[in-house]
Protein backbone atom coordinates (compact mmCIF):
# COMPACT_ATOMS: atom_id res chain seq x y z
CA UNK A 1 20.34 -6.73 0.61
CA UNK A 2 16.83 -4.90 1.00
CA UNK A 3 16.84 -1.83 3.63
CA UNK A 4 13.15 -1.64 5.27
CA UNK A 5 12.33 0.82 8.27
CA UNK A 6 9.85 0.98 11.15
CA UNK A 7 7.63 3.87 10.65
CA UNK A 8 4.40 5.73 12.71
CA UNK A 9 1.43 4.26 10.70
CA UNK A 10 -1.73 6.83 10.61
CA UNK A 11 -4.41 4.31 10.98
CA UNK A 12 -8.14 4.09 12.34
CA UNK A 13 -9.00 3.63 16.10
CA UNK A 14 -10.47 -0.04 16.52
CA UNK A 15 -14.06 1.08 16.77
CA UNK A 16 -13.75 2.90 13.02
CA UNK A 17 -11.52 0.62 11.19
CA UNK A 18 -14.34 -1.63 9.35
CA UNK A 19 -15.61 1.67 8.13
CA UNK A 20 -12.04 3.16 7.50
CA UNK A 21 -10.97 -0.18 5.01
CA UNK A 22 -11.60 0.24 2.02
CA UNK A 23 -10.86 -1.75 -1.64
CA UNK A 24 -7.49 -0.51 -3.49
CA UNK A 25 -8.46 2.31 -5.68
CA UNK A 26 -7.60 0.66 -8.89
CA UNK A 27 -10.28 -2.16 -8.32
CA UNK A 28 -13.39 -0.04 -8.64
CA UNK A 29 -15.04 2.83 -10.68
CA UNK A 30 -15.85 5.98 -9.74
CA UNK A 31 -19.45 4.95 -9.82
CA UNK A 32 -19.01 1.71 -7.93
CA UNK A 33 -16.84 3.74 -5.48
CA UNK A 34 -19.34 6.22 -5.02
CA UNK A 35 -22.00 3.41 -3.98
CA UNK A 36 -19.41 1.63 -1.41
CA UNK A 37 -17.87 5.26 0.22
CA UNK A 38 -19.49 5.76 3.61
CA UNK A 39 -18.70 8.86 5.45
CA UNK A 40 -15.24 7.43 6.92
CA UNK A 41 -14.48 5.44 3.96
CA UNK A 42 -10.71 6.33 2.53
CA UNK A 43 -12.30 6.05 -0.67
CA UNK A 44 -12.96 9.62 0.17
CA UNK A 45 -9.05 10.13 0.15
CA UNK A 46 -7.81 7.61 -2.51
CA UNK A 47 -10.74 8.30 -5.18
CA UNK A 48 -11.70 11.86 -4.17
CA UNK A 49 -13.69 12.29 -7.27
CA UNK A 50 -16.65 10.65 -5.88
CA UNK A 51 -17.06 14.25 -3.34
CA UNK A 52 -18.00 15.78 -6.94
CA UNK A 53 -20.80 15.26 -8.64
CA UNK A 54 -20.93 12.30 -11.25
CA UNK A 55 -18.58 13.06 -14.72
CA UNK A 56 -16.48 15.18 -12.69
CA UNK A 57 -12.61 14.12 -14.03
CA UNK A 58 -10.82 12.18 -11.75
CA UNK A 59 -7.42 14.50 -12.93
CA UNK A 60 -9.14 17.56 -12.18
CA UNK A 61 -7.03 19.55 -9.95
CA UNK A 62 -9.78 20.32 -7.37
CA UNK A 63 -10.43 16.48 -7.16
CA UNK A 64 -6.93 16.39 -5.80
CA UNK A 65 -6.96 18.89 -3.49
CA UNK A 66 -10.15 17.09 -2.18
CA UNK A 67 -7.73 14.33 -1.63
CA UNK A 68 -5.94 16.89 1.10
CA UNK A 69 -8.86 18.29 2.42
CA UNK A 70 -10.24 14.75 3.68
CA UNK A 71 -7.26 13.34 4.69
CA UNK A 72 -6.45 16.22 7.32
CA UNK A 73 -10.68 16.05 8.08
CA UNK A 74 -10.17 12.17 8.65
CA UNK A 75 -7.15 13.17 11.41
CA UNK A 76 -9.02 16.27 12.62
CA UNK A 77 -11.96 14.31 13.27
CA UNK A 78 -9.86 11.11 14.82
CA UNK A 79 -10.91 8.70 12.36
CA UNK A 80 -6.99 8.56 11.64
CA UNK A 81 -4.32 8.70 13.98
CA UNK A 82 -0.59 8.36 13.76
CA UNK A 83 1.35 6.29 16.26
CA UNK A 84 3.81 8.01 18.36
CA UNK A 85 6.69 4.99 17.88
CA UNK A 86 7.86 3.91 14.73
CA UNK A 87 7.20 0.35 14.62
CA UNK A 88 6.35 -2.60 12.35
CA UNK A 89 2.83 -4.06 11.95
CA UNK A 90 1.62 -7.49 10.30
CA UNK A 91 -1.30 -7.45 8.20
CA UNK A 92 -2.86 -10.76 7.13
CA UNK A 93 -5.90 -11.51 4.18
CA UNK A 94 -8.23 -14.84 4.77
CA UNK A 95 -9.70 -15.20 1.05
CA UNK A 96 -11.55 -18.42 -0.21
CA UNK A 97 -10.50 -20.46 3.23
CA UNK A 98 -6.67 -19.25 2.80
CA UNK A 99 -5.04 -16.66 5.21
CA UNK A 100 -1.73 -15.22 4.26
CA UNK A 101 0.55 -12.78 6.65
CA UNK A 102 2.58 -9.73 5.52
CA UNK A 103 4.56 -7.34 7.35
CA UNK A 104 4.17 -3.78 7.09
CA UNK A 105 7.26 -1.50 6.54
CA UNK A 106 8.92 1.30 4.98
CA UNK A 107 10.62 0.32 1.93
CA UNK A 108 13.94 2.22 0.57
CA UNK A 109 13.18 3.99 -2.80
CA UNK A 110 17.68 2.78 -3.65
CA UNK A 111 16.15 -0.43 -3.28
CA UNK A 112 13.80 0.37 -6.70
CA UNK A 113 16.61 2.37 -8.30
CA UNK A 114 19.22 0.03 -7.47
CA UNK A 115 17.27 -3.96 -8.80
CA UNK A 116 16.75 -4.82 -5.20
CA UNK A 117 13.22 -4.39 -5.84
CA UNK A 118 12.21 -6.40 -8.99
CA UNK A 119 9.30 -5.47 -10.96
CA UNK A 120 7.52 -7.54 -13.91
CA UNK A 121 5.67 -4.99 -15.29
CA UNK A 122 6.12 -1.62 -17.58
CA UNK A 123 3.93 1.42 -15.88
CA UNK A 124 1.49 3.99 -17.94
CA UNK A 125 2.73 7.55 -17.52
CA UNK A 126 -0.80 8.55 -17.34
CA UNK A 127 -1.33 6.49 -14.60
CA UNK A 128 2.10 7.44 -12.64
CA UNK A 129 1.11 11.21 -12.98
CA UNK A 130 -2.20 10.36 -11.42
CA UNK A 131 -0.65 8.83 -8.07
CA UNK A 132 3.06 11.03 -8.06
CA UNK A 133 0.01 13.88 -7.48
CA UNK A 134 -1.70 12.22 -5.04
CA UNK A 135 1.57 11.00 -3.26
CA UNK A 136 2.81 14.40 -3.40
CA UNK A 137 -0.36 16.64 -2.46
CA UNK A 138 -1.18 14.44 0.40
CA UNK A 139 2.49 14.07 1.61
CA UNK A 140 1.99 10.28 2.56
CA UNK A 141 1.61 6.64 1.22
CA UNK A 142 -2.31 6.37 1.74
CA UNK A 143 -1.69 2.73 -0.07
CA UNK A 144 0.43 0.39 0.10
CA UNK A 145 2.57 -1.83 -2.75
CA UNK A 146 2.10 -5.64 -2.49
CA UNK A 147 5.22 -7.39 -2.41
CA UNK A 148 6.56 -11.09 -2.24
CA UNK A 149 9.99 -12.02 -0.48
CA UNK A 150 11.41 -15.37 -0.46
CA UNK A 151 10.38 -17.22 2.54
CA UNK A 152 12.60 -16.87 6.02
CA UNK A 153 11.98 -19.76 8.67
CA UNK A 154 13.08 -17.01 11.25
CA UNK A 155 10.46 -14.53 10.30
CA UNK A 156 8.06 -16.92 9.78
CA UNK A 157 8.35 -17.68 13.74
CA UNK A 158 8.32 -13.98 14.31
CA UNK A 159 4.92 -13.95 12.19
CA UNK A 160 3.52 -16.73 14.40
CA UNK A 161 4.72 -15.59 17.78
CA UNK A 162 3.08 -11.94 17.09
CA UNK A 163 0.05 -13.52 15.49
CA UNK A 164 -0.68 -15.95 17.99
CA UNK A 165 -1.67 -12.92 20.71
CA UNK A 166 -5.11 -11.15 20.22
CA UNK A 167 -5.27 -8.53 16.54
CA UNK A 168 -5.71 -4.77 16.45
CA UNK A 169 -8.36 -5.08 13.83
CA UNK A 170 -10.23 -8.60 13.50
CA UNK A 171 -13.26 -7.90 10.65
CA UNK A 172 -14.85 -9.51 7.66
CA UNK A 173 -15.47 -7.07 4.93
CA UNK A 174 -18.82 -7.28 2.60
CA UNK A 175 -16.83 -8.80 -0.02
CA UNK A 176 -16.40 -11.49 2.54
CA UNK A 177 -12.63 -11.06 2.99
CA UNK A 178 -11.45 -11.23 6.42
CA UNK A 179 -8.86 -8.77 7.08
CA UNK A 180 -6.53 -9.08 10.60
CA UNK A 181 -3.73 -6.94 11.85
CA UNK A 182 -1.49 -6.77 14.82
CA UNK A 183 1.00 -3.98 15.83
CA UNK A 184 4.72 -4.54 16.80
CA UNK A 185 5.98 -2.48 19.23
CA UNK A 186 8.60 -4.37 20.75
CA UNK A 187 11.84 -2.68 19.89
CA UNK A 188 14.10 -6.07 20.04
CA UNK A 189 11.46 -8.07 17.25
CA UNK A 190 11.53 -4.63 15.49
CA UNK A 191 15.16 -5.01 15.15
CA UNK A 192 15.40 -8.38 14.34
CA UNK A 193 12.77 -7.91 11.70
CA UNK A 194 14.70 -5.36 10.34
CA UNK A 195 18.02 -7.08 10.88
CA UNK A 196 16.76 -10.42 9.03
CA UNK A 197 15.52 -8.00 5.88
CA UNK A 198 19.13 -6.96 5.52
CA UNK A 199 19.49 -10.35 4.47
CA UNK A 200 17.49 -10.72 1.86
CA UNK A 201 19.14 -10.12 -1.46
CA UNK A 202 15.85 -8.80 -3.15
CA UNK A 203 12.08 -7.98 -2.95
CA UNK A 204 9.27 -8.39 -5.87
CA UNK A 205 6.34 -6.70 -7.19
CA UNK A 206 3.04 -8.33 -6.67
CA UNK A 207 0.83 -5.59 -7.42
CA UNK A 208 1.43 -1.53 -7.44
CA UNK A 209 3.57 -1.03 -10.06
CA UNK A 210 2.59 2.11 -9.74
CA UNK A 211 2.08 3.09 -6.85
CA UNK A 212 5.71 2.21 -6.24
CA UNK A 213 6.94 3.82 -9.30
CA UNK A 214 5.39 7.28 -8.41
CA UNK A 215 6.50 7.14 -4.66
CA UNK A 216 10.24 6.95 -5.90
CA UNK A 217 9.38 9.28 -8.44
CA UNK A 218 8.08 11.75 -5.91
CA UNK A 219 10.84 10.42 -3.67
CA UNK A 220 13.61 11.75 -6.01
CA UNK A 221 12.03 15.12 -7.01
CA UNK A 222 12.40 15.70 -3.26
CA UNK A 223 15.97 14.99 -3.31
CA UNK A 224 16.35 17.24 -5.91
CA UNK A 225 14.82 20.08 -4.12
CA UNK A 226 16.80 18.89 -0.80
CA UNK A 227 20.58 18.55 -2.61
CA UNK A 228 21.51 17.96 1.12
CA UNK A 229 19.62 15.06 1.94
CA UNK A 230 21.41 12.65 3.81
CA UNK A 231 18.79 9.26 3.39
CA UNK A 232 17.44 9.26 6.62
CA UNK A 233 14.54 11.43 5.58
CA UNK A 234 11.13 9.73 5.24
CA UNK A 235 10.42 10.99 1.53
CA UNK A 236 13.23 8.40 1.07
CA UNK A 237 10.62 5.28 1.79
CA UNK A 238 7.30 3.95 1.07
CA UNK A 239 4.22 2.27 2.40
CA UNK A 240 4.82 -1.24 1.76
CA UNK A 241 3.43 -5.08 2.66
CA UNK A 242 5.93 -8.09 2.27
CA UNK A 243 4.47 -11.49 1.84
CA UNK A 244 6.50 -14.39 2.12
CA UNK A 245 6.42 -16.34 -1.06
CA UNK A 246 5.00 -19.77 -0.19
CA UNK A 247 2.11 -18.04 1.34
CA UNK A 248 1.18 -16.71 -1.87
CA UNK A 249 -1.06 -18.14 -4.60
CA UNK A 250 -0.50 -16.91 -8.64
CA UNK A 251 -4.36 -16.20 -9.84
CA UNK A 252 -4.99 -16.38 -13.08
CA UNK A 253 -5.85 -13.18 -15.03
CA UNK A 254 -7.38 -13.36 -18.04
CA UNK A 255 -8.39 -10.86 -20.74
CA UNK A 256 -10.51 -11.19 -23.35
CA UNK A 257 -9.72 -10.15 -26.79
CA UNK A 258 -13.31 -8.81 -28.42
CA UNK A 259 -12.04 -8.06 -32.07
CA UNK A 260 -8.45 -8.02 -34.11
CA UNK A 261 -8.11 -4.08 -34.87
CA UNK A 262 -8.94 -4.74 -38.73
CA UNK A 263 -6.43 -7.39 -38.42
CA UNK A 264 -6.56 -11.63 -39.80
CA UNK A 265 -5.91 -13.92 -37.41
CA UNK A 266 -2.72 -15.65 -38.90
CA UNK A 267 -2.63 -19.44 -38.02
């Protein structure tokens, strides 16, 4: 049975959070990041190399610690603020007509370690070295992993009762997407939601393979520099969205195969 925790979210005021949103950082270029990144965009945070000039490497330290140095200017200047309760939040996505509804928590890295957490995909070191720095350096979860959970008539009344009262954030992004978000606060649903979780034998990747895999990873170095951690400690979590499963569609994704490698096509 999964463990998820309330948690004080460091999010954008209402009046900044159009400008705050940005696309996942694995969707876009540096270039095409560049062109989108206005001055409160978290592409500033999430793909720092785009404060450098153009061919500057993305794994170069000092891109990094640009990372840092935005992330504490984006609090300093109150474009991000943290919450002073821990508390759930709902997050839903309107895309082509279709709006689905997630809830935002703090997933348990002995979830990951233990098969609670299912994955369906194998992760590029490369790539995990890339966000274990980022997750580490910055000392948060500025993204969050996408996952499904089978559907629970009880929650899904929970989703509807907090949905049906007026969003945080209420905006259509250029891409068209309409993006909507309400904030539980109320410390009975916050411990139902978290009570009804504990009933749910597992959770499953949609997309962040690795963006999960480096939290844990950074999550367990910090265990082993804290041998008397008890588990309560927030490294032991990580940013996470849970869609119920029959609000989900499967896309198809395609790739296209340009030449063999030298090799004959064998029929």
């Amino acid at each position: 049975m999964v463990k998820i925790k309330p948690f004080q979210g460091i999010r954008p005021p209402k009046e900044y959070a159009a400008e705050v949103a940005s696309r996942p950082y694995d969707v876009l270029n540096s270039e095409e990041a560049k062109a989108e990144a206005t001055e409160r965009s978290l592409l500033h945070i999430i793909k720092p190399e785009i404060n450098f000039p153009e061919g500057t490497s993305e794994y170069d330290p000092r891109v990094y610690e640009s990372a840092v140095e935005h992330f504490r200017k984006f609090q300093s200047e109150g474009w991000l603020v943290q919450d002073e309760k821990e508390q759930y939040y709902i997050y839903a996505q309107t895309m082509n007509g279709r709006t689905q509804y997630g809830f935002v928590i703090a997933a348990n890295v002995d979830d990951y370690m233990e098969g609670r957490i299912k994955k369906h995909e194998l992760t590029r070191r490369d790539k995990e070295e890339d966000r274990m720095k980022h997750v580490r350096i910055n000392n948060a979860n500025v993204e969050p992993v996408f996952f499904a959970f089978p559907d629970n008539p009880e929650l899904e009344k929970i989703i509807k009762d907090v949905t049906s009262q007026t969003p945080e954030y209420d905006f259509i992004s250029e891409d068209g997407f309409g993006h909507h978000f309400w904030v539980i606060n109320d410390d009975c649903t916050i411990a139902k939601i978290t009570e009804l979780f504990a009933e749910i034998p597992s959770l499953y990747i949609a997309d962040g393979h690795h963006r999960c895999a480096s939290a844990v990873k950074v999550s367990l170095k910090r265990r082993e520099a804290n041998l008397e951690y008890t588990g309560k400690e927030e490294f032991n979590r990580f940013l996470s969205v849970l869609f119920p499963d029959d609000q989900l569609m499967i896309m198809d994704y395609n790739r296209v195969v340009d030449n063999l490698g030298g090799m004959e096509l064998v029929k």
